[in-house]
C-alpha atoms as a PDB file:
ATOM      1  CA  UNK A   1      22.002 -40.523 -11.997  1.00  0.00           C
ATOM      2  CA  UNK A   2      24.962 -39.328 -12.525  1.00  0.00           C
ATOM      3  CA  UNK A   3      24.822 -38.184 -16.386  1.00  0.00           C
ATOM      4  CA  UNK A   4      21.939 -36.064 -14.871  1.00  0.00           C
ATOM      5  CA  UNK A   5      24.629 -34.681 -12.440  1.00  0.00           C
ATOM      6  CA  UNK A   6      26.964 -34.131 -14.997  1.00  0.00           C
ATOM      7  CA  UNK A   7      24.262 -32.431 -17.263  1.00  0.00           C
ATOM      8  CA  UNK A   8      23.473 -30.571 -14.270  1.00  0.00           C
ATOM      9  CA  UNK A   9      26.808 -29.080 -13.616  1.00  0.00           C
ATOM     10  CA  UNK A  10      27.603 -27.881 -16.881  1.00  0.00           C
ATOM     11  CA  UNK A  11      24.529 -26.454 -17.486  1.00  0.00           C
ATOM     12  CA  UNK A  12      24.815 -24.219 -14.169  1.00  0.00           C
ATOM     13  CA  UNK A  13      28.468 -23.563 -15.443  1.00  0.00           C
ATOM     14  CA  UNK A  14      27.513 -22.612 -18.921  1.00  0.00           C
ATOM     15  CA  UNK A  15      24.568 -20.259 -16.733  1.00  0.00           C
ATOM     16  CA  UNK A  16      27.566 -18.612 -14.769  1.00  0.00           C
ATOM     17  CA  UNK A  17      30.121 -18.035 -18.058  1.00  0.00           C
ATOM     18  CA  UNK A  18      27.001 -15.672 -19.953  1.00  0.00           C
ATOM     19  CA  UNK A  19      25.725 -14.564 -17.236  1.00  0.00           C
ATOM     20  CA  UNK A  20      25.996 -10.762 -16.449  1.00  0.00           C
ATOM     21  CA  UNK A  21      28.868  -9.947 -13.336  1.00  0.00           C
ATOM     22  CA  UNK A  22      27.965  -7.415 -11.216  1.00  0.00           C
ATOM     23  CA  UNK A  23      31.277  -4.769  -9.891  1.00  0.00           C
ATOM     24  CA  UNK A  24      33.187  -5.333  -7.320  1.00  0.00           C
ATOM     25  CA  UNK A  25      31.869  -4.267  -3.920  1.00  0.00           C
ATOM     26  CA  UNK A  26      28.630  -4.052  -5.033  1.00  0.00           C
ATOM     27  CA  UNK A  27      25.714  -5.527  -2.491  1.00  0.00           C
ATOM     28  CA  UNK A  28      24.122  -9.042  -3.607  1.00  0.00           C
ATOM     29  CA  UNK A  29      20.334  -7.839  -2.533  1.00  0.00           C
ATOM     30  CA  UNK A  30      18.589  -4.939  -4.831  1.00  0.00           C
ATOM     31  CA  UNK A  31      17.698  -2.995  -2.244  1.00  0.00           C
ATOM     32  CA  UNK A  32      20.668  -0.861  -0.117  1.00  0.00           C
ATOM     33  CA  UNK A  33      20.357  -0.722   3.530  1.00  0.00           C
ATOM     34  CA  UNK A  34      18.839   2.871   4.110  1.00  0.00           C
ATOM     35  CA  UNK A  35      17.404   2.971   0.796  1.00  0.00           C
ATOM     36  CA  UNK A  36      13.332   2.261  -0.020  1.00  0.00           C
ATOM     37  CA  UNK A  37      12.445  -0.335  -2.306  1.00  0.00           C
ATOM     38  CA  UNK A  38      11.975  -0.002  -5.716  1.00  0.00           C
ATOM     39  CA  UNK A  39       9.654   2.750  -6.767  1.00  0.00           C
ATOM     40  CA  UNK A  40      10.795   4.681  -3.480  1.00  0.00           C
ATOM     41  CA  UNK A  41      12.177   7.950  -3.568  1.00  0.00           C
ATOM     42  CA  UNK A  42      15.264   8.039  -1.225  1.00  0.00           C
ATOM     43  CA  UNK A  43      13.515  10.329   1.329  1.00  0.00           C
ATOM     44  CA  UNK A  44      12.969   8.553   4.801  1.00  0.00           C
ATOM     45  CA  UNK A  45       9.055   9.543   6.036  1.00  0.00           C
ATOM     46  CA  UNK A  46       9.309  10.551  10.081  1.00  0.00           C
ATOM     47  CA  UNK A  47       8.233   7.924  12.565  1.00  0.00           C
ATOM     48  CA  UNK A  48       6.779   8.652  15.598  1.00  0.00           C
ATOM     49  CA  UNK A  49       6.151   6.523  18.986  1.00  0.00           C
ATOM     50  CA  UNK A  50       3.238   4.900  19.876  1.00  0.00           C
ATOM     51  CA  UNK A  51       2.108   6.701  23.756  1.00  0.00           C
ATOM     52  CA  UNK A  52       0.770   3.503  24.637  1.00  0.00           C
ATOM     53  CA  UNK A  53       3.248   0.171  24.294  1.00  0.00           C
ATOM     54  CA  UNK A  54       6.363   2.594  22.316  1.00  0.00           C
ATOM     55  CA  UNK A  55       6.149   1.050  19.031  1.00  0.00           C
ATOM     56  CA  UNK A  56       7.290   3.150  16.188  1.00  0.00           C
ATOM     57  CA  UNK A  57       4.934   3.856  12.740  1.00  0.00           C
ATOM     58  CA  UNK A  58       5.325   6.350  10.301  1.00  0.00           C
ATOM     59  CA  UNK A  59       3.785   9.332  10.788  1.00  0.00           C
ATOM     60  CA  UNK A  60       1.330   8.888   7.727  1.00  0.00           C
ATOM     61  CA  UNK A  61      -0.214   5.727   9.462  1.00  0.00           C
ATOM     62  CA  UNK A  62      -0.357   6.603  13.073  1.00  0.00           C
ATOM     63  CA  UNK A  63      -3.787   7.242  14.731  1.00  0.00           C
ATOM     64  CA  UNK A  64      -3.783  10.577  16.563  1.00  0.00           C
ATOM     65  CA  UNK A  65      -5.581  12.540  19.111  1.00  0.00           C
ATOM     66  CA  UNK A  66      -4.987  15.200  21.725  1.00  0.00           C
ATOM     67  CA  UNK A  67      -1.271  15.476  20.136  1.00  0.00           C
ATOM     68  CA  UNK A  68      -0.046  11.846  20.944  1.00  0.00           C
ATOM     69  CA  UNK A  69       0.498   9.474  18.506  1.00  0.00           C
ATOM     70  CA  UNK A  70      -0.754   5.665  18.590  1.00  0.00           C
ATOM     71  CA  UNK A  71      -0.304   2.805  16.083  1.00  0.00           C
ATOM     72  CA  UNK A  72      -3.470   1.265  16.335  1.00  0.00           C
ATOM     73  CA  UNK A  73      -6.868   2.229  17.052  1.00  0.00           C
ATOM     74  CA  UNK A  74      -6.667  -0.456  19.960  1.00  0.00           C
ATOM     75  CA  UNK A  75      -3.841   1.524  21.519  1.00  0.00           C
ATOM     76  CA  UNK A  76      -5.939   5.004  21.487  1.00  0.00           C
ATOM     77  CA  UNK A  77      -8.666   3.479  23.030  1.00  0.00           C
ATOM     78  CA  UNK A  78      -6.667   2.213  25.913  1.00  0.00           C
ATOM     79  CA  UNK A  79      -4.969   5.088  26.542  1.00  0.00           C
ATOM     80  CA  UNK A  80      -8.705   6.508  26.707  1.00  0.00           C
ATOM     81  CA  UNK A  81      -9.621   3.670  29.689  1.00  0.00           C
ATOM     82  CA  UNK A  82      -6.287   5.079  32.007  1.00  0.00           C
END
């Protein structure tokens, strides 16, 4: 057991000496806070509140009618019932 810990350590510590370092300051996760995932642009789409129960959605994927917005098609139908 403990050769495998031994053979365990070094290898991890051989891993961190060839490894690549990243700067200083720079964030551990890939993606920045404020930034889109890879692939995304930088550009933020607008989001717009559900008239129903005030959840936001972007724009792109909100249901619409009479110039509310609603984030599912269950919301727009009972804002149709009031």
């Amino acid at each position: 057991m403990f050769r495998l810990l031994l053979w365990a350590g070094l290898g991890y510590f051989i891993y961190r000496m060839f490894s690549p370092r990243r700067p200083a300051g720079h964030s551990q996760s890939r993606v920045q806070p404020g930034r889109g995932g890879p692939g995304s642009t930088g550009v933020g789409e607008k989001m717009v509140k559900c008239s129903v129960c005030g959840l936001y959605v972007p724009e792109s994927e909100a249901e619409s009618a009479n110039g509310r917005f609603f984030c599912s098609p269950e919301c727009r139908k009972q804002r149709r019932r009031k």
